[in-house]
N, C-alpha and C. Protein backbone atom coordinates (compact mmCIF):
# COMPACT_ATOMS: atom_id res chain seq x y z
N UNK A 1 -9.30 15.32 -10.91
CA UNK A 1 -9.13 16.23 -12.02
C UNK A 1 -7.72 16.14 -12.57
N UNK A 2 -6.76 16.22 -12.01
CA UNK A 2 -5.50 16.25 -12.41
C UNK A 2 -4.90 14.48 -12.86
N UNK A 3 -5.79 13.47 -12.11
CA UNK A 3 -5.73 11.95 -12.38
C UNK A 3 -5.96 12.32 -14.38
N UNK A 4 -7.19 12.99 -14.16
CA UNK A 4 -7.41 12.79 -16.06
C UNK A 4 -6.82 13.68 -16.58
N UNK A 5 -6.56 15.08 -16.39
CA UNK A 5 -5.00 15.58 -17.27
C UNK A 5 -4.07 14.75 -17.28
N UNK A 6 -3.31 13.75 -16.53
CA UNK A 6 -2.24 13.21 -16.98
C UNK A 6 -2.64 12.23 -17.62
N UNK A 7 -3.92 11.58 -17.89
CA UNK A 7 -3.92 10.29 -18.06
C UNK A 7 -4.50 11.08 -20.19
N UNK A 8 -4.86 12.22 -20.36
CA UNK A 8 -5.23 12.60 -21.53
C UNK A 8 -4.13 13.00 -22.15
N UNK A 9 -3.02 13.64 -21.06
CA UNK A 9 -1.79 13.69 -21.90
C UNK A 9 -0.98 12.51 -22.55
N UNK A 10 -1.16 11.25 -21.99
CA UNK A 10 -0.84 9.95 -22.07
C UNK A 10 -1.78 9.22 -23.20
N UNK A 11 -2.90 9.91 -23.82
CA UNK A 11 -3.89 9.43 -24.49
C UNK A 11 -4.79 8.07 -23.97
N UNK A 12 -5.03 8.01 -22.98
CA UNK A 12 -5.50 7.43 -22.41
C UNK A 12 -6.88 8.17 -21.48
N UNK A 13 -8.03 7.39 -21.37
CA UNK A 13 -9.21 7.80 -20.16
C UNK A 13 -8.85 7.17 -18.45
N UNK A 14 -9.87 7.91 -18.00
CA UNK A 14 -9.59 7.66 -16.30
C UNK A 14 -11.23 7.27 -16.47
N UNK A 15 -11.64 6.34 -15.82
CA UNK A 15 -12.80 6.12 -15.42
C UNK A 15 -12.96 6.16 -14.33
N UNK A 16 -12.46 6.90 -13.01
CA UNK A 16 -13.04 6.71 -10.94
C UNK A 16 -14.22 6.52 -10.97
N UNK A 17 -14.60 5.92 -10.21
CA UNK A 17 -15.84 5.21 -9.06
C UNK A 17 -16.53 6.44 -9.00
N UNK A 18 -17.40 6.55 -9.28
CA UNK A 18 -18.60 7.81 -9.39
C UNK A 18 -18.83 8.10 -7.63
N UNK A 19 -18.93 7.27 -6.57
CA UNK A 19 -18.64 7.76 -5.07
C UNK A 19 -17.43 8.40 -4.93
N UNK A 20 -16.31 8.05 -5.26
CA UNK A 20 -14.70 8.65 -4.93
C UNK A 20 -15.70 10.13 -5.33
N UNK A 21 -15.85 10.17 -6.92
CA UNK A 21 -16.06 11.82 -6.81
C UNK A 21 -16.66 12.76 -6.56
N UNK A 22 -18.07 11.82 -6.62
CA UNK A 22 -19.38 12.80 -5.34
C UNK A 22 -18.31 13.03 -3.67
N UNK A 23 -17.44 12.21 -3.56
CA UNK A 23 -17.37 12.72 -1.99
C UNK A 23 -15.76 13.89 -2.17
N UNK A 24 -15.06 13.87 -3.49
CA UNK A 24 -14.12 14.97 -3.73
C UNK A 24 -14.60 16.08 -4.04
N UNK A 25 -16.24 15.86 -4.33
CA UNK A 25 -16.82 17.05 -5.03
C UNK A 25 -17.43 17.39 -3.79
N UNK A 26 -17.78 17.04 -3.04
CA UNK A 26 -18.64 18.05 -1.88
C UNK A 26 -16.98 17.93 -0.77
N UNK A 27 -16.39 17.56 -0.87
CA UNK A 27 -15.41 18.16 -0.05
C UNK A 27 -14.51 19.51 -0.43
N UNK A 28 -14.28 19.60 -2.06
CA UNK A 28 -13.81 20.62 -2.47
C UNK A 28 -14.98 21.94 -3.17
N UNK A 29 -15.75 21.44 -3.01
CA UNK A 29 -16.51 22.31 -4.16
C UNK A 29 -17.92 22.22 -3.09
N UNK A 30 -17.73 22.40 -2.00
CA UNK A 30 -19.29 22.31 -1.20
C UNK A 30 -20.55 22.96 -1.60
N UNK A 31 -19.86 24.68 -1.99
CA UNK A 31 -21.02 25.54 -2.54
C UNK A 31 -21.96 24.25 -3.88
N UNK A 32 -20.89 24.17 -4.63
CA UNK A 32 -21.76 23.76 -6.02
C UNK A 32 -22.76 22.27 -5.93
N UNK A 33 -21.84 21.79 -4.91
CA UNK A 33 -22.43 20.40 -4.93
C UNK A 33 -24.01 20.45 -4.91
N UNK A 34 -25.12 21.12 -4.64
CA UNK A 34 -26.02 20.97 -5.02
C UNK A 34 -26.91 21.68 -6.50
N UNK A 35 -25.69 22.58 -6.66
CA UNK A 35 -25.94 22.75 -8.46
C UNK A 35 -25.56 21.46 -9.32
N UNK A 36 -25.49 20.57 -9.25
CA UNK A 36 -24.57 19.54 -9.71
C UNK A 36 -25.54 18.40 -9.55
N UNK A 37 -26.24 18.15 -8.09
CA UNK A 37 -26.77 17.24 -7.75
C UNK A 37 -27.34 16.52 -9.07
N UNK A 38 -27.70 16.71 -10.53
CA UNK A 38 -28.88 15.87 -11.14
C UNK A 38 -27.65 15.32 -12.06
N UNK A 39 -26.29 15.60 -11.80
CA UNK A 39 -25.58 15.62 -13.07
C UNK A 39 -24.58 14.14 -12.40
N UNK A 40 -24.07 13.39 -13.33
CA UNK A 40 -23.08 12.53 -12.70
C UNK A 40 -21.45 12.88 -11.82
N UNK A 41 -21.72 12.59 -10.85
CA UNK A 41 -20.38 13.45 -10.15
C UNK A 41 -19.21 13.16 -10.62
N UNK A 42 -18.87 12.37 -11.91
CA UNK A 42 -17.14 12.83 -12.30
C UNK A 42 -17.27 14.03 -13.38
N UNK A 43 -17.98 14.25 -14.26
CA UNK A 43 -18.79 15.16 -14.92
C UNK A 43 -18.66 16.27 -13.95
N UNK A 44 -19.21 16.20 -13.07
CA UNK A 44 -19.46 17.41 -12.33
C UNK A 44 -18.57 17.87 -11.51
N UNK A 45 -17.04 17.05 -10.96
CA UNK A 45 -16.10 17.11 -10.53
C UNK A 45 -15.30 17.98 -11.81
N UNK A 46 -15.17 17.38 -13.49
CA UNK A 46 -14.59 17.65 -14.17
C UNK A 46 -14.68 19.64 -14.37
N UNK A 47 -16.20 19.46 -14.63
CA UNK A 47 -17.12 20.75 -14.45
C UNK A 47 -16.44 22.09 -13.42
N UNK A 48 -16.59 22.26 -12.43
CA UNK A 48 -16.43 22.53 -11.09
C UNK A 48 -15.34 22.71 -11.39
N UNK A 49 -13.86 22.11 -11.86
CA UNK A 49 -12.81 22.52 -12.09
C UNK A 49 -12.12 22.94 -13.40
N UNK A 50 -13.34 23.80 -14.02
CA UNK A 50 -13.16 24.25 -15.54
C UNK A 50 -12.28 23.29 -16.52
N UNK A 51 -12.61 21.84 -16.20
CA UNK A 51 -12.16 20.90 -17.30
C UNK A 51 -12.61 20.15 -18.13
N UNK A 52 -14.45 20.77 -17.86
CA UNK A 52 -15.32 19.80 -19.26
C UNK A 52 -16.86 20.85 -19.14
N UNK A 53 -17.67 20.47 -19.83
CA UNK A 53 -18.87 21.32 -19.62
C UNK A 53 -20.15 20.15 -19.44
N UNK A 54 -21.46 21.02 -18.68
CA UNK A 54 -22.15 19.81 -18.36
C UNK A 54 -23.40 20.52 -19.67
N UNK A 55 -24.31 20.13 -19.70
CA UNK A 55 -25.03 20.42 -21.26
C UNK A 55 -26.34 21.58 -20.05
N UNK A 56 -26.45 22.29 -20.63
CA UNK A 56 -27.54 23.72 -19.90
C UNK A 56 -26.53 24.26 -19.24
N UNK A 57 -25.41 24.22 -18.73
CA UNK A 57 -24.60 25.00 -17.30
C UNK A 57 -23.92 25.93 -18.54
N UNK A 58 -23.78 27.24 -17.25
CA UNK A 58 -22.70 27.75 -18.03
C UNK A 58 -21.28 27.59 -17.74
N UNK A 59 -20.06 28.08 -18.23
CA UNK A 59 -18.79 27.84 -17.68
C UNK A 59 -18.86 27.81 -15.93
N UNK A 60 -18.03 27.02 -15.38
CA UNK A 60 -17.74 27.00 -14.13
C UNK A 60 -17.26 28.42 -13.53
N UNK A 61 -17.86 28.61 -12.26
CA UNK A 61 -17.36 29.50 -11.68
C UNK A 61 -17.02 29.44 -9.92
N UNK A 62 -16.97 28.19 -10.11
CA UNK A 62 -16.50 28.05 -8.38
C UNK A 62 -14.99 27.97 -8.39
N UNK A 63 -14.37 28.05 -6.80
CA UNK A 63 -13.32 27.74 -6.84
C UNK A 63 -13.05 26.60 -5.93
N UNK A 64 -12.14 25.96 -5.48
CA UNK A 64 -11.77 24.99 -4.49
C UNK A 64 -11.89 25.58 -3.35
N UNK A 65 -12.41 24.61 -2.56
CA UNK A 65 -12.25 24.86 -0.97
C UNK A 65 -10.88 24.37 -0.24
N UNK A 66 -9.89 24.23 -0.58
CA UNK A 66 -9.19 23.15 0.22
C UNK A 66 -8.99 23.24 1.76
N UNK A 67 -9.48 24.72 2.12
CA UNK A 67 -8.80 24.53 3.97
C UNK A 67 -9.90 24.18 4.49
N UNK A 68 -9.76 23.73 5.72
CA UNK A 68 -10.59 23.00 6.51
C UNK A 68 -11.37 23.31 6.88
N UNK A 69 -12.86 22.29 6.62
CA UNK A 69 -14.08 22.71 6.97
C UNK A 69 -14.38 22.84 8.41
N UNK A 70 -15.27 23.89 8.61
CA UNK A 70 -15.72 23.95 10.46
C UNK A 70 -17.12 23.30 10.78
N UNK A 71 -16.92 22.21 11.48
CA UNK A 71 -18.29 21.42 11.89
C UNK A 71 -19.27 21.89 12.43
């Protein structure tokens, strides 16, 4: 997410590997990741961190997980 804010402030796109962000998106965003499932995961990474919209969703309302998950 923050890779494509700098790279839009630069006028430039970020294209990542659609795996990199299915696996940033269920590491940070675990709840949503299966609201998301039909949608492409940089889309849905972007989504998830109130920085794009996916078409039927409404605004994002998750937040980050960042502390550590319990197995």
């Amino acid at each position: 997410m923050h890779g494509n804010d700098i790279a839009r402030g630069f006028g430039l796109g970020l294209d990542p590997p659609r795996d990199v962000c299915g696996r940033v998106l269920s590491r940070l965003y675990p709840q949503a990741t299966a609201e998301t499932a039909d949608a492409d995961p940089r889309m849905s990474l972007l989504w998830t961190g109130g920085r794009a919209e996916l078409p039927g969703r409404p605004e994002s309302r998750w937040r980050p997980h960042p502390a550590p998950l319990t197995s």
